[in-house]
Protein backbone atom coordinates (compact mmCIF):
# COMPACT_ATOMS: atom_id res chain seq x y z
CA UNK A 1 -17.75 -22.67 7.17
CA UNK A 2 -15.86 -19.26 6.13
CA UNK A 3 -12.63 -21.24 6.87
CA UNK A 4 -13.82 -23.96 4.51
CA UNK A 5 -14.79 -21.55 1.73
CA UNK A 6 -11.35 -19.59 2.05
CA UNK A 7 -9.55 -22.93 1.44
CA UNK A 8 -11.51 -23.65 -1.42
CA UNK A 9 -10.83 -20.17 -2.56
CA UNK A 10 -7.31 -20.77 -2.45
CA UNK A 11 -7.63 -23.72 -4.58
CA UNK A 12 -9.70 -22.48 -7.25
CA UNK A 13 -7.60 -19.09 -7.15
CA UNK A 14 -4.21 -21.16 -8.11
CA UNK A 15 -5.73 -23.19 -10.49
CA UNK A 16 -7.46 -20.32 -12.65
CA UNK A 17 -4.55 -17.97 -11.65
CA UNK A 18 -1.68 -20.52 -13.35
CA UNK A 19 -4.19 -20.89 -16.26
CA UNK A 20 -4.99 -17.67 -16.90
CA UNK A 21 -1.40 -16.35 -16.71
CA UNK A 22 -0.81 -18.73 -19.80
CA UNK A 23 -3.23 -17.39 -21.46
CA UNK A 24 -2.77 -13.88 -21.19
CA UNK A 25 0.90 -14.18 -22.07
CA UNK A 26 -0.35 -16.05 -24.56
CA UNK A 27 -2.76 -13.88 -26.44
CA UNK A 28 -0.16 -10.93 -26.04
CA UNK A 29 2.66 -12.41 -27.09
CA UNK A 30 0.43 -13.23 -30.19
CA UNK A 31 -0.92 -9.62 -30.45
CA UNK A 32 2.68 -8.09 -30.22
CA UNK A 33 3.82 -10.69 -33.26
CA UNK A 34 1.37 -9.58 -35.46
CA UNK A 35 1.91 -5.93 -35.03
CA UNK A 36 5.60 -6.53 -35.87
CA UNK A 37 7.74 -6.56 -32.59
CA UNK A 38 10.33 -9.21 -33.02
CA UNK A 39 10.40 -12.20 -31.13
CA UNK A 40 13.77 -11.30 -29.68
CA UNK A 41 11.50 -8.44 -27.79
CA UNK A 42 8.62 -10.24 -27.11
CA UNK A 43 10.99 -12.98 -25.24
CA UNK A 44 12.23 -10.21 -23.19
CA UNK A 45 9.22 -8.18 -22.17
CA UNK A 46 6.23 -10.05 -22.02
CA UNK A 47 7.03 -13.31 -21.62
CA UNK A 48 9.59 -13.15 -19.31
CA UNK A 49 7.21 -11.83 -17.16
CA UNK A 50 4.80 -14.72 -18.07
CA UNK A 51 6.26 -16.91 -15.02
CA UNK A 52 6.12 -14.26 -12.43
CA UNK A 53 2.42 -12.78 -13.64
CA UNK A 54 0.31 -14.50 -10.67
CA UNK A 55 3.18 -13.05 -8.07
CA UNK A 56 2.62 -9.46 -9.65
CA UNK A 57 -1.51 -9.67 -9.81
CA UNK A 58 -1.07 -11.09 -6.23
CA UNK A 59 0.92 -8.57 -4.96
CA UNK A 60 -1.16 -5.80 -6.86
CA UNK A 61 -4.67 -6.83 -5.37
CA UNK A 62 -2.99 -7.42 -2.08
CA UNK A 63 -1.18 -4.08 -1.59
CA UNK A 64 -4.39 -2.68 -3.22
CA UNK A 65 -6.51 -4.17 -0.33
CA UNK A 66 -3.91 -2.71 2.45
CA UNK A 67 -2.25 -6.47 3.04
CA UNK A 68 1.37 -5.09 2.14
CA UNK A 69 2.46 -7.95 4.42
CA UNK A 70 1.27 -10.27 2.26
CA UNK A 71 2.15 -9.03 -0.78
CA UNK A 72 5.86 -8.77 0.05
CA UNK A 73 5.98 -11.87 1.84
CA UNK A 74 4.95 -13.51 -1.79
CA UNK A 75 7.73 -11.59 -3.43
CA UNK A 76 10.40 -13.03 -0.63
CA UNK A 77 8.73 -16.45 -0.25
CA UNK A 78 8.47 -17.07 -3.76
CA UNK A 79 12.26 -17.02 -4.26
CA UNK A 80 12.85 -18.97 -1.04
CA UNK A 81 10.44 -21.60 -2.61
CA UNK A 82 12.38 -21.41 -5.92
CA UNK A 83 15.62 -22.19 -5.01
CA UNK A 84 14.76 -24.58 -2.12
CA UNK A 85 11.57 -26.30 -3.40
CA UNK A 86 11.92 -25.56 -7.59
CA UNK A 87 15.31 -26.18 -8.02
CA UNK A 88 15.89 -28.66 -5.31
CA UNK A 89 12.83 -31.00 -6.82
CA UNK A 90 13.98 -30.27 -10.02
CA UNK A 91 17.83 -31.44 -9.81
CA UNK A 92 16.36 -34.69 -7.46
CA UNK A 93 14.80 -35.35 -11.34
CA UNK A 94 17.92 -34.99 -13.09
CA UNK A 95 20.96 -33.30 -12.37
CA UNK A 96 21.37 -29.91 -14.06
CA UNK A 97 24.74 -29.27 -15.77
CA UNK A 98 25.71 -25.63 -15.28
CA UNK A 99 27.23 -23.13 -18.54
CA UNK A 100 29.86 -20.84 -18.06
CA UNK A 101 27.72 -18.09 -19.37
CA UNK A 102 25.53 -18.55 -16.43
CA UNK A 103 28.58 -17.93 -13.85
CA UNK A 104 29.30 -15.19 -16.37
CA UNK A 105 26.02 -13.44 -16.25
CA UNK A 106 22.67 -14.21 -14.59
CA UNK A 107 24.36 -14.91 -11.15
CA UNK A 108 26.39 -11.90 -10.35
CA UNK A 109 23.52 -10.10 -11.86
CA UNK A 110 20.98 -11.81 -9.23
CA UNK A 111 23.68 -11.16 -6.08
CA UNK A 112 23.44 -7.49 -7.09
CA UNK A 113 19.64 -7.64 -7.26
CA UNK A 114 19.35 -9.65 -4.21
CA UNK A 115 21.41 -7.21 -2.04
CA UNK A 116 19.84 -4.22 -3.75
CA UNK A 117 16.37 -5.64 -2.47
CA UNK A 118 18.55 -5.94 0.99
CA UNK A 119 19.13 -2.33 1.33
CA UNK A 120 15.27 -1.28 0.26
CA UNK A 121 14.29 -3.79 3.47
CA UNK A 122 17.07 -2.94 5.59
CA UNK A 123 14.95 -0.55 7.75
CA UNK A 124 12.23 -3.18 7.63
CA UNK A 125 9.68 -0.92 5.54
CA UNK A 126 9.16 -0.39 1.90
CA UNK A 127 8.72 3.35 1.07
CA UNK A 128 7.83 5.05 -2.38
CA UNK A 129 11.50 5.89 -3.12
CA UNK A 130 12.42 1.77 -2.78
CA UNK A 131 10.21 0.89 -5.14
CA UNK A 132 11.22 3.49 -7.75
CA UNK A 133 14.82 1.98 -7.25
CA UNK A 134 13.52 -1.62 -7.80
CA UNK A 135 11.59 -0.78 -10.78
CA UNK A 136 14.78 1.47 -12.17
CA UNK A 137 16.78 -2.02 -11.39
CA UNK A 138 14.24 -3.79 -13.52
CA UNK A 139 14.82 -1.51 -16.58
CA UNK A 140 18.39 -1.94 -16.03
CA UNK A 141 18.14 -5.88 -15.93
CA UNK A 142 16.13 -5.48 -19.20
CA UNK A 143 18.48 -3.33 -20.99
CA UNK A 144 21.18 -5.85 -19.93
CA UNK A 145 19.39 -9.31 -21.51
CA UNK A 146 19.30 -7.04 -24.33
CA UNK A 147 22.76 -6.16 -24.72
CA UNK A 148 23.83 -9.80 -23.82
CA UNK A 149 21.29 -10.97 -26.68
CA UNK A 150 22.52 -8.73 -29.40
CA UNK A 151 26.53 -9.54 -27.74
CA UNK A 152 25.77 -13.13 -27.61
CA UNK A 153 27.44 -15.01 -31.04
CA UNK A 154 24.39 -18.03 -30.79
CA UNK A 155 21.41 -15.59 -29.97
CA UNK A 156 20.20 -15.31 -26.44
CA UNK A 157 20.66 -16.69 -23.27
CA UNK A 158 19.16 -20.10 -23.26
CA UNK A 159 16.34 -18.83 -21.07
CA UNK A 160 15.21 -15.84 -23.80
CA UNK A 161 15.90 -18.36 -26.42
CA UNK A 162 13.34 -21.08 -25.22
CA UNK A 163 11.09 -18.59 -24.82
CA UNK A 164 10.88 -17.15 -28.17
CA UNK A 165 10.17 -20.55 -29.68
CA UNK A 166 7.32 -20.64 -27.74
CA UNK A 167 5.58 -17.06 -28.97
CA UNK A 168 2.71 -18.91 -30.45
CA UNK A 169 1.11 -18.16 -33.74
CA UNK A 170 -2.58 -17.03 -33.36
CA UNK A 171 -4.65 -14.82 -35.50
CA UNK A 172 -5.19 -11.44 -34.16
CA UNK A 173 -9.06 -12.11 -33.22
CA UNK A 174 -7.30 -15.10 -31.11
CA UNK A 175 -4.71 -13.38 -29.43
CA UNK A 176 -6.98 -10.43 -28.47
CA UNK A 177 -9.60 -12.83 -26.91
CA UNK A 178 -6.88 -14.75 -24.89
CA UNK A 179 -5.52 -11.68 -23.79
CA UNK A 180 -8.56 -10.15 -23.15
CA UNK A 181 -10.18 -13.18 -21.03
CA UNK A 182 -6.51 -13.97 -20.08
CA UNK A 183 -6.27 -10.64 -18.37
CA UNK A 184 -10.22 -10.74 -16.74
CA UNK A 185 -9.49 -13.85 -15.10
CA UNK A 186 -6.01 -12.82 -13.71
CA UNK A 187 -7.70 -9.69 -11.97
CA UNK A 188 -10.53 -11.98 -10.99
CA UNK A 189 -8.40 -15.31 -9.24
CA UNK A 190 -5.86 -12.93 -8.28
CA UNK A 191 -8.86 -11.50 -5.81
CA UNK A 192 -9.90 -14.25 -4.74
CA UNK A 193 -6.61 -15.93 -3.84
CA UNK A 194 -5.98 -12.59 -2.07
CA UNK A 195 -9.53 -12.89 -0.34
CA UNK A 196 -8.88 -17.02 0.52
CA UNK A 197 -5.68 -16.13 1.78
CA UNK A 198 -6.38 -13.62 4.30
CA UNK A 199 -9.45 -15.02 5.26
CA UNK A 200 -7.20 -17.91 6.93
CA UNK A 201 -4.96 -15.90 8.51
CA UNK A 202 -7.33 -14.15 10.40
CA UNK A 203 -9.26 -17.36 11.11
CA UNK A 204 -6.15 -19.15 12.63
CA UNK A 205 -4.57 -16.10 13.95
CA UNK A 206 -1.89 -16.05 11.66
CA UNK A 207 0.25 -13.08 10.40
CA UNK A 208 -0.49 -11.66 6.05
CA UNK A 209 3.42 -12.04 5.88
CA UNK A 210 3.48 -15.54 6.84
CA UNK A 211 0.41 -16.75 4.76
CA UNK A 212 2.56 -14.85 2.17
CA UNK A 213 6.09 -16.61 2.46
CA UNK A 214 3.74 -20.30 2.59
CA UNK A 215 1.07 -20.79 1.42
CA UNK A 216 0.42 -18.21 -1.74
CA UNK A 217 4.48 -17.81 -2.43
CA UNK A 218 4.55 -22.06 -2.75
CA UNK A 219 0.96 -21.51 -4.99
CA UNK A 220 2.84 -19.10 -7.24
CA UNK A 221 5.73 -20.98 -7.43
CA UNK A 222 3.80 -23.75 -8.86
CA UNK A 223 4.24 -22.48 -12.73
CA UNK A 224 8.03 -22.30 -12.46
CA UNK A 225 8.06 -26.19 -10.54
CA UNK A 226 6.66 -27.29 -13.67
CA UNK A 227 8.20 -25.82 -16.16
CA UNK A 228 11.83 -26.62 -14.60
CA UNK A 229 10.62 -30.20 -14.29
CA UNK A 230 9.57 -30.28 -17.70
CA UNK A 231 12.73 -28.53 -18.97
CA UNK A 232 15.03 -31.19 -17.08
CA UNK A 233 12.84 -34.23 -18.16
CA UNK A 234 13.35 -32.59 -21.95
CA UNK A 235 17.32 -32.23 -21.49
CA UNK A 236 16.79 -28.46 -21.76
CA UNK A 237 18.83 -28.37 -18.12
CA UNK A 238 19.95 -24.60 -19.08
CA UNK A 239 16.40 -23.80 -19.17
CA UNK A 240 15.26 -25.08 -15.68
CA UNK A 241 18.44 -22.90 -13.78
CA UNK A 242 17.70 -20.00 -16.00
CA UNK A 243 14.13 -20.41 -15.52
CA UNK A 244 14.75 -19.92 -11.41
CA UNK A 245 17.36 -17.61 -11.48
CA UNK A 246 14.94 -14.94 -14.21
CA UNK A 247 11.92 -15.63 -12.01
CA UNK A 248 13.87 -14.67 -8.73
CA UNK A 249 15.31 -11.51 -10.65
CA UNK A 250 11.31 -10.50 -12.01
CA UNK A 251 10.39 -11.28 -8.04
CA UNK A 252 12.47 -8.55 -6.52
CA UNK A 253 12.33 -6.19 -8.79
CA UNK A 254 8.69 -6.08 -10.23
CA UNK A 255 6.88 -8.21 -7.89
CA UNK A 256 8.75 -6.56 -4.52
CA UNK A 257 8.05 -2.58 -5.47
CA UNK A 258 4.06 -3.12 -5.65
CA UNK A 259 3.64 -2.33 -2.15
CA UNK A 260 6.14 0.10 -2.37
CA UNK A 261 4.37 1.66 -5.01
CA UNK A 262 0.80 1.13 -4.16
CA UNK A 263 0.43 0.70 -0.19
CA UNK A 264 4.02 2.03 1.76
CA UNK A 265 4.15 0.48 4.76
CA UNK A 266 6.29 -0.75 7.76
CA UNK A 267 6.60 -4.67 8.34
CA UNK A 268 7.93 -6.58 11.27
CA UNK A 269 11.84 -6.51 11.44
CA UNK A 270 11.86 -10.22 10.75
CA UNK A 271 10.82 -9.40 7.31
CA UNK A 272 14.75 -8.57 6.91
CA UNK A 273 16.12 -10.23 9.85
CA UNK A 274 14.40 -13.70 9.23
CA UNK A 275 12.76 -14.00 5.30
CA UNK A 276 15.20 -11.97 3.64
CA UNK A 277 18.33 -12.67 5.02
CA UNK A 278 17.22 -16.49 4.61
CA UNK A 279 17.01 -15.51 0.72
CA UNK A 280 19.86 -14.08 0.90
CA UNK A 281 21.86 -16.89 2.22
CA UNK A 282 19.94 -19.38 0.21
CA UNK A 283 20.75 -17.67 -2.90
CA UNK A 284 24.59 -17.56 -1.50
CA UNK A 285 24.42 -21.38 -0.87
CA UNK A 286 23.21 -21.68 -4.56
CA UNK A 287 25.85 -19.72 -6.08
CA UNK A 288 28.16 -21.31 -4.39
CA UNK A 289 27.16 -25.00 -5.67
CA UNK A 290 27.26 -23.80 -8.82
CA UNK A 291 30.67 -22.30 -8.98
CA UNK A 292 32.41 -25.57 -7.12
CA UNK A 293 30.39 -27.85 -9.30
CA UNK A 294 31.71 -25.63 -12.35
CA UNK A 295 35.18 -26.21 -10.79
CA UNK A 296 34.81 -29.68 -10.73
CA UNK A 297 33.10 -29.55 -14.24
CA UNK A 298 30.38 -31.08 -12.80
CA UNK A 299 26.65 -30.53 -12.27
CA UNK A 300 23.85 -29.46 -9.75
CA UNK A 301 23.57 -32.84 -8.82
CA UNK A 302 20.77 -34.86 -6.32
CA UNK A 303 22.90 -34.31 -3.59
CA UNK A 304 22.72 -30.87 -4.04
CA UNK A 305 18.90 -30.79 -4.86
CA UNK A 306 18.52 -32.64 -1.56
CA UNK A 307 20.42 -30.29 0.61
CA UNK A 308 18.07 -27.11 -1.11
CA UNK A 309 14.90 -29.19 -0.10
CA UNK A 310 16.80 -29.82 3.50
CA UNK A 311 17.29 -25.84 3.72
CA UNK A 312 13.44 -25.37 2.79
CA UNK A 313 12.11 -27.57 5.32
CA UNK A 314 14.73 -26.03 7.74
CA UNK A 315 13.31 -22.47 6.35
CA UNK A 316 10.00 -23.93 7.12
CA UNK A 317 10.65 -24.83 10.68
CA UNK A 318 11.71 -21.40 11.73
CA UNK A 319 8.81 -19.84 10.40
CA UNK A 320 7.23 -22.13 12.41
CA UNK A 321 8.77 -21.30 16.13
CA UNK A 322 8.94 -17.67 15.32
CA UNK A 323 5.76 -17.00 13.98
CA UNK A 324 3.90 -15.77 16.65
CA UNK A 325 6.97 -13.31 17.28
């Protein structure tokens, strides 16, 4: 029965937690118009965190409740799931063309990130001092979208730009109840996700870090699957890369240093030896489809999108055989 009711826990958790994240971005997006901060900022600060909100309440109320495991295994799986499962699905819908201001910018920028995240892991723990660094990367990668917006000669990068058409335009007694509830109902499925979650691994004698990398990180990943799908179906293909690669950045570097920050702890060495170094070589195996198919002035094509999915199920079945290591 307490199995059953931490399954249905899970579900309801995603389902308010994706719906309340839109709200609450929402409503303050809204509030922050109307007290005058441009919609340049607004694109760059709150809702380009609006994607990555249910992996930061998740890791919050899990690193709060002593499951670090879990917590960082959301961070890590959650980028796993976005380049294998997000993009892969996505270019299997239509193939994504790829800008040269992507090559010039957003990747090289998420390489750094990615192998900055490496050396907080390496010693398979994550103290206070690693997630000062990752937070002090995140103000860095802020300042730069910033500099690259105010550089750019056609506005912002196509991500920032999509996003700042969609800072809705709600009277102030609106956007302060959709934050307000918005925020209420984050804390409250965020809990209860947490709750479901560890419920199950304890029932079936599974690990917090691999309930974390599964089942939650695919759950939170759910917000960016859509959008990207949505973005390719609409022709906005710049948007559905730029909406994985910004996510995977706002993963590592706000999502990752909540356990730092709240709960230090020590995890298994196949945190780094298995999770991240399959990130890492993931993200490597994306980067490098996207400079040959720039080469070729091609695009991310099915193909490719197949072979991501491929690597996720592969992912998949080593988590599988190892994870009673």
């Amino acid at each position: 029965m307490s199995l059953l009711l931490a399954f249905i826990a899970i579900l309801v958790g995603f389902a308010v937690l994706i719906w309340s994240a839109d709200m609450f971005v929402d409503g303050a997006a809204a509030t922050a118009r109307n007290f005058g901060m441009s919609t340049m900022m607004i694109g760059l600060t709150i809702v380009a965190f609006g994607t990555s909100a249910p992996e930061i309440l998740v890791a919050i109320m899990a690193a709060s409740d002593g499951h670090s495991g879990l917590a960082a295994g959301n961070a890590l799986g959650s980028n796993i799931a976005n380049i294998g499962l997000v993009l892969g699905i996505t270019a299997l819908v239509a193939p994504l063309p790829i800008k040269s201001s992507l090559l010039r910018k957003e990747v090289p920028l998420l390489l750094a990130v990615t192998f900055l995240a490496g050396v907080c892991l390496f010693d398979s723990s994550l103290a206070l001092l690693d997630g000062i660094i990752l937070l002090c990367g995140l103000v860095a990668t802020l300042y730069l979208f910033y500099r690259w917006q105010q550089n750019s000669s056609k506005g912002a990068d196509p991500l920032i730009t999509e996003e700042e058409e969609e800072v809705p335009d709600f009277s102030q007694k609106k956007a302060t109840w959709l934050f307000i509830c918005g925020l209420v109902l984050l804390l409250i499925s965020s809990r209860i996700l947490v709750w479901g979650a560890t419920e199950i691994a304890q029932s079936l004698g599974v690990s917090e870090l691999i309930i974390g990398l599964t089942v939650v990180a695919i759950g939170t990943s759910l917000p960016e699957l859509a959008a990207s799908i949505a973005s390719a179906r609409k022709n906005h293909h710049d948007i559905a890369i730029g909406n994985v690669v910004g996510s995977n950045l706002f993963n590592l570097l706000a999502v990752l240093p909540m356990p730092a920050l709240i709960n230090p702890d020590h995890f298994s060495s196949l945190v780094f030896q298995r999770d991240y170094l399959a990130m890492l070589l993931l993200t490597g195996f994306l980067v490098g489809m996207i400079f040959w198919g720039k080469i070729r002035q091609s695009s991310l094509s099915r193909i490719n999108g197949s072979c991501l999915v491929a690597c996720y199920v592969g992912y998949g079945i080593v988590l599988y055989l190892t994870h009673s290591l």
